[in-house]
Protein backbone atom coordinates (compact mmCIF):
# COMPACT_ATOMS: atom_id res chain seq x y z
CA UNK A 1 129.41 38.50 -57.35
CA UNK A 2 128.65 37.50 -53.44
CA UNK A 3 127.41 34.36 -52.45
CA UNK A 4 124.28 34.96 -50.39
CA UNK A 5 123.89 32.28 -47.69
CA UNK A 6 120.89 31.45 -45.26
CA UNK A 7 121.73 29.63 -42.19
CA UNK A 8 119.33 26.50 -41.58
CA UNK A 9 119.76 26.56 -38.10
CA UNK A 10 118.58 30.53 -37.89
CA UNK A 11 114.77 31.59 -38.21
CA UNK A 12 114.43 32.32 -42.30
CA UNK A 13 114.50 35.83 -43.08
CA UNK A 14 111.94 37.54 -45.27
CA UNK A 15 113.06 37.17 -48.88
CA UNK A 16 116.81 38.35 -47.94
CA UNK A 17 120.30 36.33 -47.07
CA UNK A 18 121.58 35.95 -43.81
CA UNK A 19 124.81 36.43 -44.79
CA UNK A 20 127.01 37.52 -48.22
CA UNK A 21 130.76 36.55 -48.60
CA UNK A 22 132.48 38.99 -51.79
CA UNK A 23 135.08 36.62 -54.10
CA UNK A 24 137.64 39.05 -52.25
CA UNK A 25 136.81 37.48 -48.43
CA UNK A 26 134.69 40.47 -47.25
CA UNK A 27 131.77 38.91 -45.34
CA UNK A 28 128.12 40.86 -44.94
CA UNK A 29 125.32 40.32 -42.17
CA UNK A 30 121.87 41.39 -42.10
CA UNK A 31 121.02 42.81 -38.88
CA UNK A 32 120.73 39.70 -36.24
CA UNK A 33 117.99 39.76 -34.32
CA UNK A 34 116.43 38.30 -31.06
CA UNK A 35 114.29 35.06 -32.55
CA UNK A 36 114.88 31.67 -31.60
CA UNK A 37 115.03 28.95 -34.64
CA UNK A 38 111.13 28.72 -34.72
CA UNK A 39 110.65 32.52 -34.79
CA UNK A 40 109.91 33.34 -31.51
CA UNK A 41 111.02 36.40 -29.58
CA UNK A 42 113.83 35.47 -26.82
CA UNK A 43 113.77 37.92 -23.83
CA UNK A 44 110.28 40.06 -24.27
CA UNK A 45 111.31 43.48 -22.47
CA UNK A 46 114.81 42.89 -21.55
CA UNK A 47 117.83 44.39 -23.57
CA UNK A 48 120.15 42.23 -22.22
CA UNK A 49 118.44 39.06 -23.26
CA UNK A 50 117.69 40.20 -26.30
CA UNK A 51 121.68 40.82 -26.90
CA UNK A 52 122.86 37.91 -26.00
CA UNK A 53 120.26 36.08 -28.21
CA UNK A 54 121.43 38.55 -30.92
CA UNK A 55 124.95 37.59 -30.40
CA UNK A 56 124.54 33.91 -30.43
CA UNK A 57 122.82 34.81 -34.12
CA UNK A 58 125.13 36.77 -35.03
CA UNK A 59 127.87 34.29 -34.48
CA UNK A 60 125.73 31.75 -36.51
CA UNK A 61 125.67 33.73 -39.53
CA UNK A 62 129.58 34.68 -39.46
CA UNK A 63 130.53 31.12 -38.67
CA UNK A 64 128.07 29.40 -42.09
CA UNK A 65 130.49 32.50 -43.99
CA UNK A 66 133.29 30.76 -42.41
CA UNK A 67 134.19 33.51 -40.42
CA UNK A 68 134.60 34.04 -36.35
CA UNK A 69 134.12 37.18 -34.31
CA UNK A 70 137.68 37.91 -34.83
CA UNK A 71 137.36 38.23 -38.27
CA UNK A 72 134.75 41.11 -37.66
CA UNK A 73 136.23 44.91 -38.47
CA UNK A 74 132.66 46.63 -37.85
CA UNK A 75 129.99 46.03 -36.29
CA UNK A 76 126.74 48.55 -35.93
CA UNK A 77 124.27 47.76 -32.52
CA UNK A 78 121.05 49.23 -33.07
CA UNK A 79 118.89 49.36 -29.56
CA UNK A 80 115.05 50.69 -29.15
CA UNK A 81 115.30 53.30 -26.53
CA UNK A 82 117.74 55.61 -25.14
CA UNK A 83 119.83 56.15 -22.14
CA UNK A 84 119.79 53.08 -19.90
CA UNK A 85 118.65 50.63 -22.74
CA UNK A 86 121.49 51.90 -24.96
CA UNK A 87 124.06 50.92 -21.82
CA UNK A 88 122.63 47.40 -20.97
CA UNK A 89 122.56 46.16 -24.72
CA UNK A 90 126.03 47.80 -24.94
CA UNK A 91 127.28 46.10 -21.21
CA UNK A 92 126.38 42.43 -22.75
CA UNK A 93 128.33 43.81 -26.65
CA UNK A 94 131.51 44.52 -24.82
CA UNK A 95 131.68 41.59 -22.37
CA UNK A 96 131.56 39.50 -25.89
CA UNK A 97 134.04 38.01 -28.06
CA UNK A 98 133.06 40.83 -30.56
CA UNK A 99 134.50 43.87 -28.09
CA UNK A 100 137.31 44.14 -29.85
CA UNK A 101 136.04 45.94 -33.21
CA UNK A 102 134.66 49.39 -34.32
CA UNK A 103 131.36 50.00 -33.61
CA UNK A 104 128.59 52.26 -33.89
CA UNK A 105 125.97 51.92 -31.13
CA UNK A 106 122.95 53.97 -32.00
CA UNK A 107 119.09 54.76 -30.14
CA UNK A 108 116.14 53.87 -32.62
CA UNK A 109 112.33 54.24 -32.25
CA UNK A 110 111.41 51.01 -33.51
CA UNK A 111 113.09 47.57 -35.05
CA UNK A 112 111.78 45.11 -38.13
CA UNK A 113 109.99 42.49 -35.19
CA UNK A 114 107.27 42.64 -32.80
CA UNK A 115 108.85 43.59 -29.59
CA UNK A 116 111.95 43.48 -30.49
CA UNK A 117 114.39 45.99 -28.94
CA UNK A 118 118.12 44.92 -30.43
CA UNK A 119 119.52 44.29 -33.88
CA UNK A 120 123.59 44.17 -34.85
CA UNK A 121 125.12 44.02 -38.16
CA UNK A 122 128.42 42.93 -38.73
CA UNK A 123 131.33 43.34 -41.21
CA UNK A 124 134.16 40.91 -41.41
CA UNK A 125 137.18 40.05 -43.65
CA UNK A 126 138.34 36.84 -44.25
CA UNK A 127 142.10 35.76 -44.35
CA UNK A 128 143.36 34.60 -47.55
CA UNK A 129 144.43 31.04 -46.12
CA UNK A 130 141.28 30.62 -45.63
């Protein structure tokens, strides 16, 4: 069984956990997306802002699983548009501390939010020590 965790500093999601760590160290995200704590959207119209606000989430959620952006072994970016939107969401990924792992970077029509325009999942594994 996983333990589900919701970070209190992060915007509560809609009836589902921010996060799920497996009994064997394998640590889940829900797609991280651009909202602030109260719910608000950061960066209305700009991919890059909207990454970088995704990123700081995303790092949230690992870091309540106990895990770091090291620990990540796959991460999927999923960016509303095509083309030029796909590169400036993907510019701000690989300038991170999350560069490093596997991805999958793919053009959608529309994301869960009202305007919003990024959304990244992650998949990390956490060392036994731990």
């Amino acid at each position: 069984m996983a333990e589900r965790i919701v970070v209190e500093s992060l915007f509560p999601p809609p009836a589902y956990a921010h996060a799920a760590v497996t009994s064997g160290g394998l640590v889940f995200t829900a797609g991280a997306v651009p909202l602030d704590a109260d719910g608000a959207l950061v960066g209305a119209g700009d991919h890059a802002a909207q990454t970088r606000q995704v990123l700081e989430n995303l790092r949230a959620q690992l870091a309540a699983a106990g895990a770091a952006p090291a620990d990540v072994v796959k991460t999927t970016v999923y960016v509303v548009g095509a083309g030029e939107d796909l590169v400036a969401a993907w510019d701000v990924v690989r300038a991170s501390d999350f560069a490093g792992a596997p991805s999958t970077l793919l053009g959608v029509a529309l994301l869960g939010y009202t305007g919003q325009l990024v959304e990244i999942e992650a998949t990390a594994v956490l060392e036994a020590e731990r």
